[in-house]
Protein backbone atom coordinates (compact mmCIF):
# COMPACT_ATOMS: atom_id res chain seq x y z
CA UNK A 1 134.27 78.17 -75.27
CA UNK A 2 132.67 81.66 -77.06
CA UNK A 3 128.84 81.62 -77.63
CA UNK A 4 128.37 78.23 -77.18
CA UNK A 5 130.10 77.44 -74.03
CA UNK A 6 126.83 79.35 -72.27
CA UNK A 7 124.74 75.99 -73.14
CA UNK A 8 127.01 74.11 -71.07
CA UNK A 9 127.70 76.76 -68.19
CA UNK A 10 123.40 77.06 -68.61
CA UNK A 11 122.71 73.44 -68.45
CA UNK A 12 125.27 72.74 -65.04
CA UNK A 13 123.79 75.85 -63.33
CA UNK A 14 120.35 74.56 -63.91
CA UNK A 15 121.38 70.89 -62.75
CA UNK A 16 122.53 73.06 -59.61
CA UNK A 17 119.78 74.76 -59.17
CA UNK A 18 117.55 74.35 -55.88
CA UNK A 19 114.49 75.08 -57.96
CA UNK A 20 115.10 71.79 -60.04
CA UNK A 21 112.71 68.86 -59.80
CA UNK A 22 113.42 65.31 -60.70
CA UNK A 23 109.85 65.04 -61.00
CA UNK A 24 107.94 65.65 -64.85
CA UNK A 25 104.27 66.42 -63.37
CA UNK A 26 106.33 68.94 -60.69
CA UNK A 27 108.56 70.69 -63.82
CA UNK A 28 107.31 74.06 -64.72
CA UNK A 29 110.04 73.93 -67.55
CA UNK A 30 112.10 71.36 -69.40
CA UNK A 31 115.35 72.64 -70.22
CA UNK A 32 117.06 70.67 -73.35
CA UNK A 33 120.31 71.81 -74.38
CA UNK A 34 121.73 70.50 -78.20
CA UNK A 35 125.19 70.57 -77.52
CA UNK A 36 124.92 71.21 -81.51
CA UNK A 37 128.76 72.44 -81.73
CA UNK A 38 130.18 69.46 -79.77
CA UNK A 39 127.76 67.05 -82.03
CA UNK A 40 129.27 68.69 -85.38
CA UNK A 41 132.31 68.81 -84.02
CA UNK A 42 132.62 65.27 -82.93
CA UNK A 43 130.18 63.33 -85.38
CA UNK A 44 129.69 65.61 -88.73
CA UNK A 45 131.67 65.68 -91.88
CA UNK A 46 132.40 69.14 -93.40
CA UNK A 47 129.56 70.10 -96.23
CA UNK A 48 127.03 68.42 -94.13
CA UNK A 49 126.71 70.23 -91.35
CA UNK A 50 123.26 71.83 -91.79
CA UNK A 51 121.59 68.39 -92.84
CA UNK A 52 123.17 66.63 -90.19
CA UNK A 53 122.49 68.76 -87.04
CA UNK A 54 118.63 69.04 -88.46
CA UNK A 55 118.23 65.26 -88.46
CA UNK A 56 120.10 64.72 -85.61
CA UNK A 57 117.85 67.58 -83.69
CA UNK A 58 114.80 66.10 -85.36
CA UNK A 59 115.40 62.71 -83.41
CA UNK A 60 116.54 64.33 -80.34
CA UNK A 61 112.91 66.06 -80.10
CA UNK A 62 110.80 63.37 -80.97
CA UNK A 63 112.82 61.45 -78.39
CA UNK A 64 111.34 63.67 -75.69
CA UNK A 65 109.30 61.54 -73.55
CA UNK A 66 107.61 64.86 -72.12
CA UNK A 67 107.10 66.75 -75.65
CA UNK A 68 104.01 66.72 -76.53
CA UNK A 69 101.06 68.71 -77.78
CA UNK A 70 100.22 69.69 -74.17
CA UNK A 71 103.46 70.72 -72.84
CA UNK A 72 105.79 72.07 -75.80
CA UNK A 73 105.69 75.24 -74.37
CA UNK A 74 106.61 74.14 -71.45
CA UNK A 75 110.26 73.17 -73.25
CA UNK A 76 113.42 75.48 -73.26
CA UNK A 77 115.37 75.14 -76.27
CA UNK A 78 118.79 76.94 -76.13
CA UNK A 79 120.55 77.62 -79.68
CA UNK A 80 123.98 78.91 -78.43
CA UNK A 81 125.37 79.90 -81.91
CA UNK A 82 125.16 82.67 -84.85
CA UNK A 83 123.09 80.57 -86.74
CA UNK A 84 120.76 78.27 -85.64
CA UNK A 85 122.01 74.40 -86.02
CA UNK A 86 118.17 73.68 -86.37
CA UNK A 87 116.96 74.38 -89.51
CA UNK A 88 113.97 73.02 -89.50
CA UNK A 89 113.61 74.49 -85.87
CA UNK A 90 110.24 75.90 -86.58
CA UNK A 91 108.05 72.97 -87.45
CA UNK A 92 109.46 71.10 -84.55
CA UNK A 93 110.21 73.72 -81.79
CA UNK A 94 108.68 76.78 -83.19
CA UNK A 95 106.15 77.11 -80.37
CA UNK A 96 108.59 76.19 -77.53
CA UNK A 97 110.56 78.98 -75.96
CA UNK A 98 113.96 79.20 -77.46
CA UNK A 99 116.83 81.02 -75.45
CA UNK A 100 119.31 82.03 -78.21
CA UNK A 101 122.30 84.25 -77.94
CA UNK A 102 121.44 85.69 -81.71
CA UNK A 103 117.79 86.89 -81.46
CA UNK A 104 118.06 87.44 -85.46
CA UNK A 105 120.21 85.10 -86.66
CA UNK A 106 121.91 84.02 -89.75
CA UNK A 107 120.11 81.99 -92.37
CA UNK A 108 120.53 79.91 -95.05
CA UNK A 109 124.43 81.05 -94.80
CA UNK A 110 125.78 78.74 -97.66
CA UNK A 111 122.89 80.10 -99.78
CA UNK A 112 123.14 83.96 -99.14
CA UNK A 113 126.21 85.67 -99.69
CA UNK A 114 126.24 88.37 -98.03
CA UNK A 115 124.34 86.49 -95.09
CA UNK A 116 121.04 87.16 -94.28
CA UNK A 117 119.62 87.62 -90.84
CA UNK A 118 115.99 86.39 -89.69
CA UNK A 119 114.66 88.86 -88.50
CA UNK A 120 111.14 86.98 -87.27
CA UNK A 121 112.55 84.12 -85.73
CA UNK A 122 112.85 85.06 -82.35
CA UNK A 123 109.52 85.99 -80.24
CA UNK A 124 110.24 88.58 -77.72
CA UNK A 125 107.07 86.91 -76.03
CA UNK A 126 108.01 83.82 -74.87
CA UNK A 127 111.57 83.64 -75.92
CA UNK A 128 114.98 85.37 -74.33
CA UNK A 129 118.08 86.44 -75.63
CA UNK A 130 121.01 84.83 -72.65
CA UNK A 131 124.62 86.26 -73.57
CA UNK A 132 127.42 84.46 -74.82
CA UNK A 133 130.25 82.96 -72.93
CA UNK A 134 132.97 85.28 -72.96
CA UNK A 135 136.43 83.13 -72.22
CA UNK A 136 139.13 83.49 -69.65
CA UNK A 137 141.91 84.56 -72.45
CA UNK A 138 139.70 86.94 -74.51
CA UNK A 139 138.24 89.18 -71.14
CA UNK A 140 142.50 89.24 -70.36
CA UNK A 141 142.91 90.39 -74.47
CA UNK A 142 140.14 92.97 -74.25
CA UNK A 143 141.43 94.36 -71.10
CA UNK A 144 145.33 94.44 -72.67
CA UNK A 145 142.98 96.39 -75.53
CA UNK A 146 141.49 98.83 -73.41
CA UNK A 147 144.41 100.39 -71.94
């Protein structure tokens, strides 16, 4: 549900897709979602979140058979939250393209109070800003609002 319920509604339309190749040397693109929320949710203790999800996404990418110097750019990464649950996302990722539904997102938020916003992160280039995932109950509440 919210913002990050568009990686999974992403990732099954892509598995849907007729474009879609089982085939690596065929795949213009490699899309990998992080299901970072569910993995916190499921597997992290509160405090750690921000170490966790980095090592955790750290494995995940060098567990990429087809990630490699060659075709990195070929890789979608999609960070489906306010912050980025990569921190370390540039040295690993940085010259992948990144769909994110924050093109400046926070940073560093147990560090910076107020929050601070990064406002290079995202390269209007090769990456693209995909909208959130707006849930059954809050389009009904905004409607009930609108009236």
């Amino acid at each position: 549900s919210g913002m990050e319920g568009s990686e999974t509604l992403l990732h099954r339309w892509l598995l849907r897709s007729r474009c879609r190749t089982e085939s690596p040397e065929d795949a213009d693109f490699f899309y990998v979602p992080f299901y970072s929320f569910c993995f916190q949710n499921l597997h992290i203790k509160a405090g750690s979140e921000a170490e966790e999800l980095d090592r955790h996404n750290i494995e995940l990418v060098k567990s990429l058979e087809h990630f490699d110097v060659y075709r990195r750019r070929q890789h979608i990464f999609h960070f489906a939250h306010e912050f980025w649950d990569f921190p370390s996302w540039e040295a690993h990722v940085g010259r992948s393209k990144i769909f994110a539904i924050e093109a400046n997102p926070l940073v560093d938020a147990r560090r910076y109070r107020p929050y601070r916003h990064c406002t290079t992160c995202f390269d209007s280039w090769k990456d693209a800003v995909v909208p959130g995932h707006t849930d059954l109950w809050a389009m009904q509440r905004l409607r009930e609002q609108s009236r």
